[in-house]
PDB file of N, CA and C in Angstrom:
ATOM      1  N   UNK A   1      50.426 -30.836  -1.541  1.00  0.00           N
ATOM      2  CA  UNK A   1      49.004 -30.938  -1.321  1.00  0.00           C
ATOM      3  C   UNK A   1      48.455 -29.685  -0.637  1.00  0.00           C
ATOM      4  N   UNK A   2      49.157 -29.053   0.257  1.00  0.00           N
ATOM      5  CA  UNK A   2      48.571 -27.906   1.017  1.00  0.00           C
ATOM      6  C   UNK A   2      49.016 -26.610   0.287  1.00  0.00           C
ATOM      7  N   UNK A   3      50.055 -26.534  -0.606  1.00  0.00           N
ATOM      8  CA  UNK A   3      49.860 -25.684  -1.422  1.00  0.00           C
ATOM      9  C   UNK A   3      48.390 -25.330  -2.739  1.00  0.00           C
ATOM     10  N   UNK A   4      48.201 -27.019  -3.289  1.00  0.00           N
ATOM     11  CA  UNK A   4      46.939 -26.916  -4.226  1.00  0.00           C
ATOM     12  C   UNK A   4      45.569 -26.504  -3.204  1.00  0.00           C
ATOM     13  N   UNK A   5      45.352 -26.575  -2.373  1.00  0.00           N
ATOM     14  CA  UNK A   5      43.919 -26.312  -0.904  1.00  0.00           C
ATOM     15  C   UNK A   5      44.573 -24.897  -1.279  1.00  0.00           C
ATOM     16  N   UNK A   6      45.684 -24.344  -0.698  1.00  0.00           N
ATOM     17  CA  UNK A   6      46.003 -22.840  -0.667  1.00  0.00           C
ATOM     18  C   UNK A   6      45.383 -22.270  -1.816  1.00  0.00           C
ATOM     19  N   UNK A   7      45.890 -22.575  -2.831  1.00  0.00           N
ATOM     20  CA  UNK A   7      45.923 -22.053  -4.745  1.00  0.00           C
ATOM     21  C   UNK A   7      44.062 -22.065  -5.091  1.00  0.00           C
ATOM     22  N   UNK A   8      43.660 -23.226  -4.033  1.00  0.00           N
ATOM     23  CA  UNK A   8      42.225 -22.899  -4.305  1.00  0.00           C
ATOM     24  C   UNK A   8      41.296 -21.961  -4.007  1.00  0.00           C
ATOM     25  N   UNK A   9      41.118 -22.058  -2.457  1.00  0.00           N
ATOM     26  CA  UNK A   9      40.588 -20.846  -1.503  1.00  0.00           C
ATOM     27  C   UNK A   9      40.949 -19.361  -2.107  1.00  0.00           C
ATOM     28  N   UNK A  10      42.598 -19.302  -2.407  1.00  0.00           N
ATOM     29  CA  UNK A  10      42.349 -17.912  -3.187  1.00  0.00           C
ATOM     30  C   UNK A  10      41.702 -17.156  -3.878  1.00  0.00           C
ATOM     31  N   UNK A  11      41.219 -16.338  -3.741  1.00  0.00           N
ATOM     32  CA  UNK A  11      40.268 -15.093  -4.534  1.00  0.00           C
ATOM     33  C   UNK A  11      41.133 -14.959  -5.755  1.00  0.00           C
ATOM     34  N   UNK A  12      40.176 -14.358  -6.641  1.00  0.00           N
ATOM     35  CA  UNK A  12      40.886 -13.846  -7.964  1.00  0.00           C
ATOM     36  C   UNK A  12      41.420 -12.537  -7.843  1.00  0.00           C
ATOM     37  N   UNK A  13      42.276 -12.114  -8.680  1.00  0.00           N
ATOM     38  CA  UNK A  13      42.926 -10.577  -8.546  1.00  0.00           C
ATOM     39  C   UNK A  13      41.481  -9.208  -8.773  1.00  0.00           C
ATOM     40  N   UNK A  14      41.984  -8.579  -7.854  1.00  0.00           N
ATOM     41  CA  UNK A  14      40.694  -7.534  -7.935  1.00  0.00           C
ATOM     42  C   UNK A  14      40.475  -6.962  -9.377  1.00  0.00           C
ATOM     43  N   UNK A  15      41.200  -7.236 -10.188  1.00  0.00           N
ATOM     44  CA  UNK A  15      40.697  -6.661 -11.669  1.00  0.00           C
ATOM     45  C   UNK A  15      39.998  -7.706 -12.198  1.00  0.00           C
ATOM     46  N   UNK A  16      40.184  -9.126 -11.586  1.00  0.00           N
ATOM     47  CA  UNK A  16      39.030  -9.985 -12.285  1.00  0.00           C
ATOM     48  C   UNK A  16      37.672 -10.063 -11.646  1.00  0.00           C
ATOM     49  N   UNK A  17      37.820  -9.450 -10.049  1.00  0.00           N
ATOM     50  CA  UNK A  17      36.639  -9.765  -9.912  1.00  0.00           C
ATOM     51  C   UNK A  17      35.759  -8.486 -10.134  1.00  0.00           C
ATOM     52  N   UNK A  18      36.214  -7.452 -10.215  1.00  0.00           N
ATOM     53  CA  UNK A  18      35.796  -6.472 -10.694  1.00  0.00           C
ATOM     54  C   UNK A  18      35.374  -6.764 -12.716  1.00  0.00           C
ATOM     55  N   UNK A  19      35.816  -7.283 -13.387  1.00  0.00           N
ATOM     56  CA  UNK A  19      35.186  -7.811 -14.884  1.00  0.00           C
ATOM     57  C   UNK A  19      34.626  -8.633 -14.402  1.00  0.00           C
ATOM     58  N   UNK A  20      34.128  -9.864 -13.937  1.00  0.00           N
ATOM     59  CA  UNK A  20      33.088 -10.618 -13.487  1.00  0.00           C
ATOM     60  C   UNK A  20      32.106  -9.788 -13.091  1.00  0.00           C
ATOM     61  N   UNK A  21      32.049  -8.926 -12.195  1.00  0.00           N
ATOM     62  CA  UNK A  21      30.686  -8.131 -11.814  1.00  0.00           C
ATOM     63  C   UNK A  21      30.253  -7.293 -12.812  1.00  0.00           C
ATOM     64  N   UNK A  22      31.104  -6.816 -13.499  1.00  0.00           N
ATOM     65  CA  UNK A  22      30.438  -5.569 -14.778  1.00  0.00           C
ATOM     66  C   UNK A  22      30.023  -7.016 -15.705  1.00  0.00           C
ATOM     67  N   UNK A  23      30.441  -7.971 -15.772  1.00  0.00           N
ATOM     68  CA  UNK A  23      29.861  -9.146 -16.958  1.00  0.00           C
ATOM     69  C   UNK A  23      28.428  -9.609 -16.397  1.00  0.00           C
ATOM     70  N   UNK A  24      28.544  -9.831 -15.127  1.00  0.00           N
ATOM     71  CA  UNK A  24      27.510 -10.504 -14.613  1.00  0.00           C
ATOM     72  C   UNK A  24      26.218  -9.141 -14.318  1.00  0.00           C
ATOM     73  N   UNK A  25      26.700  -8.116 -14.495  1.00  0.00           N
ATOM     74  CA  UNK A  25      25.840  -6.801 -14.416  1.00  0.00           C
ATOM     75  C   UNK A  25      25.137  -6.934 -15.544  1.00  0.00           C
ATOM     76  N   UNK A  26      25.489  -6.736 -16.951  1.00  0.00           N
ATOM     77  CA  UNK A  26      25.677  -6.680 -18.087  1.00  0.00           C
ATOM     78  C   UNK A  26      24.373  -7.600 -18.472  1.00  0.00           C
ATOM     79  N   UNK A  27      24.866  -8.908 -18.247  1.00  0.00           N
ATOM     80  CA  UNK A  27      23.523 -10.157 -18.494  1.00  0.00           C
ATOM     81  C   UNK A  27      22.115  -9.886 -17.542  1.00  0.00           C
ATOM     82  N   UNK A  28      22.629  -9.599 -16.335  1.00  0.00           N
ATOM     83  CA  UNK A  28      21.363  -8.992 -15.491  1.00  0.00           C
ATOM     84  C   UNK A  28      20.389  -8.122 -16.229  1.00  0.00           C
ATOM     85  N   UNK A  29      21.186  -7.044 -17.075  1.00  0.00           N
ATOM     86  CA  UNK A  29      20.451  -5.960 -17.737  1.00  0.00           C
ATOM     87  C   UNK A  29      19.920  -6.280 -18.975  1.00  0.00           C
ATOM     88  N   UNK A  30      20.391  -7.628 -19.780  1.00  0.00           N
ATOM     89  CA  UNK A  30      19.660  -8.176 -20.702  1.00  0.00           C
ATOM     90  C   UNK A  30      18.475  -9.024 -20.896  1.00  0.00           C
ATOM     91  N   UNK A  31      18.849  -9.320 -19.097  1.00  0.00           N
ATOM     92  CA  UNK A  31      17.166  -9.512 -18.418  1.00  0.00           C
ATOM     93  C   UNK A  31      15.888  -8.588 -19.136  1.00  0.00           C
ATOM     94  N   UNK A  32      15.998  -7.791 -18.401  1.00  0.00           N
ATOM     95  CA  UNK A  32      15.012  -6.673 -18.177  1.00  0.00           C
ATOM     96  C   UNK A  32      14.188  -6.587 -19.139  1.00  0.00           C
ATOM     97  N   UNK A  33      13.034  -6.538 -19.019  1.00  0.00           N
ATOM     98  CA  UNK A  33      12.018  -6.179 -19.740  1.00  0.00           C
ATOM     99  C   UNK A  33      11.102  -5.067 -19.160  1.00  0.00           C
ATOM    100  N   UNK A  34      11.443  -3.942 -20.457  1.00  0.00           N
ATOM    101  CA  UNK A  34      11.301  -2.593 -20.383  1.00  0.00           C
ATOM    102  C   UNK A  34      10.050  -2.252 -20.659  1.00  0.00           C
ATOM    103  N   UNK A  35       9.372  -0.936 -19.830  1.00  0.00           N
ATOM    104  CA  UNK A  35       7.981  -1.290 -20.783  1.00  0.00           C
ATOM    105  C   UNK A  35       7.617  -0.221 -21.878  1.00  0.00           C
ATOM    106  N   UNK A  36       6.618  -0.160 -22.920  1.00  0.00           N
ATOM    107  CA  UNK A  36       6.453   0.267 -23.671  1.00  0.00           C
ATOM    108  C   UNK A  36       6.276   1.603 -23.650  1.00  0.00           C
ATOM    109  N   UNK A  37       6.749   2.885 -24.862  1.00  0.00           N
ATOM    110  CA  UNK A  37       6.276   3.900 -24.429  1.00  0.00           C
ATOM    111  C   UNK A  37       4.721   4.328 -24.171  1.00  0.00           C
ATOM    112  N   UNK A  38       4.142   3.445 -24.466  1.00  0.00           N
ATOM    113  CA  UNK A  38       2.472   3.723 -24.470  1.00  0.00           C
ATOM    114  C   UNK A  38       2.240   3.289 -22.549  1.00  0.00           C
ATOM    115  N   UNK A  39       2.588   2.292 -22.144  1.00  0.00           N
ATOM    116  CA  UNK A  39       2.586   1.748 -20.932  1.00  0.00           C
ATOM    117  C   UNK A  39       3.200   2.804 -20.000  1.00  0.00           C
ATOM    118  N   UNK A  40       4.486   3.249 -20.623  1.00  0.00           N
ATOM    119  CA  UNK A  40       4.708   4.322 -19.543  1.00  0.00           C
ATOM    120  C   UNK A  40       4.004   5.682 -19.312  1.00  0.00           C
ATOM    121  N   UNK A  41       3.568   6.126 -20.622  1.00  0.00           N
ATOM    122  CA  UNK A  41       2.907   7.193 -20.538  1.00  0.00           C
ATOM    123  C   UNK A  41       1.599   7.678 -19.648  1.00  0.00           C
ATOM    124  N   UNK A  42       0.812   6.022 -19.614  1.00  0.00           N
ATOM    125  CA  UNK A  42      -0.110   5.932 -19.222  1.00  0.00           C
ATOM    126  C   UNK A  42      -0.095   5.396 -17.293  1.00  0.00           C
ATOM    127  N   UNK A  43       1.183   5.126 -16.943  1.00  0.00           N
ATOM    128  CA  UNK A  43       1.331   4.928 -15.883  1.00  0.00           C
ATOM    129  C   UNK A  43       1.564   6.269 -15.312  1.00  0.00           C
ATOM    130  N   UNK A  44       2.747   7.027 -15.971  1.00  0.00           N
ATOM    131  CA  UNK A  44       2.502   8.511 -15.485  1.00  0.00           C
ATOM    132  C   UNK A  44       1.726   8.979 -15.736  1.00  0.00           C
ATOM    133  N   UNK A  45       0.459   9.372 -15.640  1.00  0.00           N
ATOM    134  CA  UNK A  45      -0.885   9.943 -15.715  1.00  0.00           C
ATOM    135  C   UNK A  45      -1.356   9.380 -14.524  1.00  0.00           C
ATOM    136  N   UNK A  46      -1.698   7.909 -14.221  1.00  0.00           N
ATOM    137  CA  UNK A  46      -1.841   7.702 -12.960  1.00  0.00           C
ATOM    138  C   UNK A  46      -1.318   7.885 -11.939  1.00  0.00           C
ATOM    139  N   UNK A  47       0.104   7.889 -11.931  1.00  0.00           N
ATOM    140  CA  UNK A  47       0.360   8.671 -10.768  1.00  0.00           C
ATOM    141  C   UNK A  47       0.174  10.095 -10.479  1.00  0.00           C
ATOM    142  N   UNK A  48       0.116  10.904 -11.942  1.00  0.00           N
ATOM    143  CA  UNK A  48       0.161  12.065 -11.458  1.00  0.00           C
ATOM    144  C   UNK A  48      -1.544  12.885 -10.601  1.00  0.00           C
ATOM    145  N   UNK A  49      -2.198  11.706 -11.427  1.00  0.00           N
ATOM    146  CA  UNK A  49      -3.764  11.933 -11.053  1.00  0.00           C
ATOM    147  C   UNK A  49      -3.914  11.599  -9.129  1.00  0.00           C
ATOM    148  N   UNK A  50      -2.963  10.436  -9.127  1.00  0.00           N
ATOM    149  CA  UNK A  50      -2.632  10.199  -7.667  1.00  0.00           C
ATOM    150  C   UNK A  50      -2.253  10.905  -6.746  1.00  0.00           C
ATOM    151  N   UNK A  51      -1.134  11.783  -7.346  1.00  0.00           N
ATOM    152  CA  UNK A  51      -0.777  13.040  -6.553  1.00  0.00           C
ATOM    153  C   UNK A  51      -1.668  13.603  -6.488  1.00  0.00           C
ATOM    154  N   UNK A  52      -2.742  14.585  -7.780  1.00  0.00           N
ATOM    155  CA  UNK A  52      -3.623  15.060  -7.384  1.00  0.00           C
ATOM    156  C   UNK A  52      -4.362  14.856  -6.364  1.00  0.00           C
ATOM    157  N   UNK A  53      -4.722  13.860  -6.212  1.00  0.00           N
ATOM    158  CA  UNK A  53      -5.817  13.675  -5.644  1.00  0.00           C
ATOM    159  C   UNK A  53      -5.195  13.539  -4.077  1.00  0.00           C
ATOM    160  N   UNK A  54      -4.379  13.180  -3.507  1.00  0.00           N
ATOM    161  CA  UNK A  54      -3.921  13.385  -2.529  1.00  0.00           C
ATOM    162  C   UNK A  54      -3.584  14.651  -1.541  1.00  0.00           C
ATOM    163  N   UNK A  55      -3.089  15.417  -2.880  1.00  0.00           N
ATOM    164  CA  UNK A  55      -2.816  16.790  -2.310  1.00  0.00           C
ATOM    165  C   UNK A  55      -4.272  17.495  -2.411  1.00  0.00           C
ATOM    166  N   UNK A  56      -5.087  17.623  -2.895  1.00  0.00           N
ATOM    167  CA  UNK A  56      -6.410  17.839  -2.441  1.00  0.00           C
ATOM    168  C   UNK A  56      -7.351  16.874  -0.944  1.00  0.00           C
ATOM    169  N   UNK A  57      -6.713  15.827  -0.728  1.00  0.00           N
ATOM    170  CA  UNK A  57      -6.911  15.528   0.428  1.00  0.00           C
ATOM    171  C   UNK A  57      -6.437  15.710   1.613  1.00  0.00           C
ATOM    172  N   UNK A  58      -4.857  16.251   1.041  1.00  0.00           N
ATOM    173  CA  UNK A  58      -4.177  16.918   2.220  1.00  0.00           C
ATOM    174  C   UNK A  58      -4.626  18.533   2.578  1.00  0.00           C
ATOM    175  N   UNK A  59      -5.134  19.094   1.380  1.00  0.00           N
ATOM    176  CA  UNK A  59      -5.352  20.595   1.509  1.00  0.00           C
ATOM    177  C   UNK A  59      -7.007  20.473   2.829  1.00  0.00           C
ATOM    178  N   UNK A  60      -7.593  19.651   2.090  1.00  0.00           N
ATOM    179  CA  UNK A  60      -8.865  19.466   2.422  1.00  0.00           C
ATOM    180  C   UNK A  60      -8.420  19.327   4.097  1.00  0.00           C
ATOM    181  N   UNK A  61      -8.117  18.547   4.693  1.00  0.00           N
ATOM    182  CA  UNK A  61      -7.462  18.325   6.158  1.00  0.00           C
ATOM    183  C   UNK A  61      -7.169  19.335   6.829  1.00  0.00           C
ATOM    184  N   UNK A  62      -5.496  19.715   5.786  1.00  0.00           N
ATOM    185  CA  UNK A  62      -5.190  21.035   7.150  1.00  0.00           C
ATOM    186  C   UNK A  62      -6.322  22.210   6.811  1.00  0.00           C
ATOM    187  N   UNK A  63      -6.763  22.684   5.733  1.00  0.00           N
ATOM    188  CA  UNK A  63      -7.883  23.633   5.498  1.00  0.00           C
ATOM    189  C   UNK A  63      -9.384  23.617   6.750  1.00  0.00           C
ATOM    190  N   UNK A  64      -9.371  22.391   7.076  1.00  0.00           N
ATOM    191  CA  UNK A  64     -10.871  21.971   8.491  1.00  0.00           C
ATOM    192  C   UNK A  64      -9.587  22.042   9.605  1.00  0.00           C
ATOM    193  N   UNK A  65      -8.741  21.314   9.754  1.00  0.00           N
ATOM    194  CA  UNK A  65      -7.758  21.379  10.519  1.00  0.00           C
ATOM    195  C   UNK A  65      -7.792  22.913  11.468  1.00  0.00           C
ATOM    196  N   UNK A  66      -7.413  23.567  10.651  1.00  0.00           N
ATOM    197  CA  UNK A  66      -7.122  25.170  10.952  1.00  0.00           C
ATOM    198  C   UNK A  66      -8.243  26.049  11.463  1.00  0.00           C
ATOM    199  N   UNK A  67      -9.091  25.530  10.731  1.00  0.00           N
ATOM    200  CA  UNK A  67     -10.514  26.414  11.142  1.00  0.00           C
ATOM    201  C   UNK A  67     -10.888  25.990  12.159  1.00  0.00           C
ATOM    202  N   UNK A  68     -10.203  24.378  12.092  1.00  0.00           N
ATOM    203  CA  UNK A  68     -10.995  24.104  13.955  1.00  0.00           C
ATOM    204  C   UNK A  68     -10.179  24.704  14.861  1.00  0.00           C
ATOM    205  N   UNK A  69      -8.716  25.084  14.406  1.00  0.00           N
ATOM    206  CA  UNK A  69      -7.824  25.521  15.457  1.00  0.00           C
ATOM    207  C   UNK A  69      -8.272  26.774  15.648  1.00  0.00           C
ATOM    208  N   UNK A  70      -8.512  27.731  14.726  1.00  0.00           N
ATOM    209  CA  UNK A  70      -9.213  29.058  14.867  1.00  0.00           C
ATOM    210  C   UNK A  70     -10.632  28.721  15.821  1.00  0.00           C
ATOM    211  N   UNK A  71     -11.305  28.210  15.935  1.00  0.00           N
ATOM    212  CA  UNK A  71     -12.356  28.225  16.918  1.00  0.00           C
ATOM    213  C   UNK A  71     -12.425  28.017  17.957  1.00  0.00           C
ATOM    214  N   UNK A  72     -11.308  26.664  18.362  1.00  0.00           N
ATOM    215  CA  UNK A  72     -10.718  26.710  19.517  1.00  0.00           C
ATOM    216  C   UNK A  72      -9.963  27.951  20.500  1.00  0.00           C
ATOM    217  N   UNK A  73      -9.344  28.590  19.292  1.00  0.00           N
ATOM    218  CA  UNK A  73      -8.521  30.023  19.966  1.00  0.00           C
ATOM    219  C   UNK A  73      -9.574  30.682  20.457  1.00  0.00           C
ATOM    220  N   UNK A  74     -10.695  30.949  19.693  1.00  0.00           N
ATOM    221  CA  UNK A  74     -11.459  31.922  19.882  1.00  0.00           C
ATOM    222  C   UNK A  74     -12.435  31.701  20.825  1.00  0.00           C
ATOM    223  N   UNK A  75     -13.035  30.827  21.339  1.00  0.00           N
ATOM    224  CA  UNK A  75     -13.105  30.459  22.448  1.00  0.00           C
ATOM    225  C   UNK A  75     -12.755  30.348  23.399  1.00  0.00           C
ATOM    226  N   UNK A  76     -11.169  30.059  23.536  1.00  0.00           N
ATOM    227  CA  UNK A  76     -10.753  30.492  24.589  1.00  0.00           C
ATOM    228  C   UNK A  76     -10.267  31.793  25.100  1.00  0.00           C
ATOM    229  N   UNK A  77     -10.517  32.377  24.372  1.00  0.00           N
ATOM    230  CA  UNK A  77      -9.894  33.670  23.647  1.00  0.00           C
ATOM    231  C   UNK A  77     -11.284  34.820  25.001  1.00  0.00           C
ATOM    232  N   UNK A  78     -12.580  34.315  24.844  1.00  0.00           N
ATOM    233  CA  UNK A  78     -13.374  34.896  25.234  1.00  0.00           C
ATOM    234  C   UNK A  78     -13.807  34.770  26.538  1.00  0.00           C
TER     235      UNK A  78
END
């Protein structure tokens, strides 16, 4: 009896549980629903418009940023 409890609790040999995870990977990925090339194309455009527009908000910043630091110098400067 305490041998069959033993024989149970045991793990499988690492080469099976290693094929169980690439199997169970496998079905995971037959999940997936991919999206279209039209969908992607059009998602990258939005992001890239996103970047734009960010990095013009970042330029915009340190660009006032700086000029205020330049006025500050120069003021104290005098």
């Amino acid at each position: 009896m305490a041998k069959d409890k033993a024989a149970k609790n045991k793990k499988p040999n690492i080469f099976k549980r290693i094929g169980n995870y690439f199997r169970e990977v496998f079905i995971e990925i037959k999940k997936i629903t991919w999206p279209t090339p039209k969908s992607t194309f059009k998602n990258t455009g939005i992001v890239l418009v996103a970047m734009l527009v960010v990095g013009i908000v970042i330029f915009g910043v340190d660009t006032g940023l700086h000029y205020l630091f330049g006025l500050v110098m120069n003021l104290a400067g005098n």
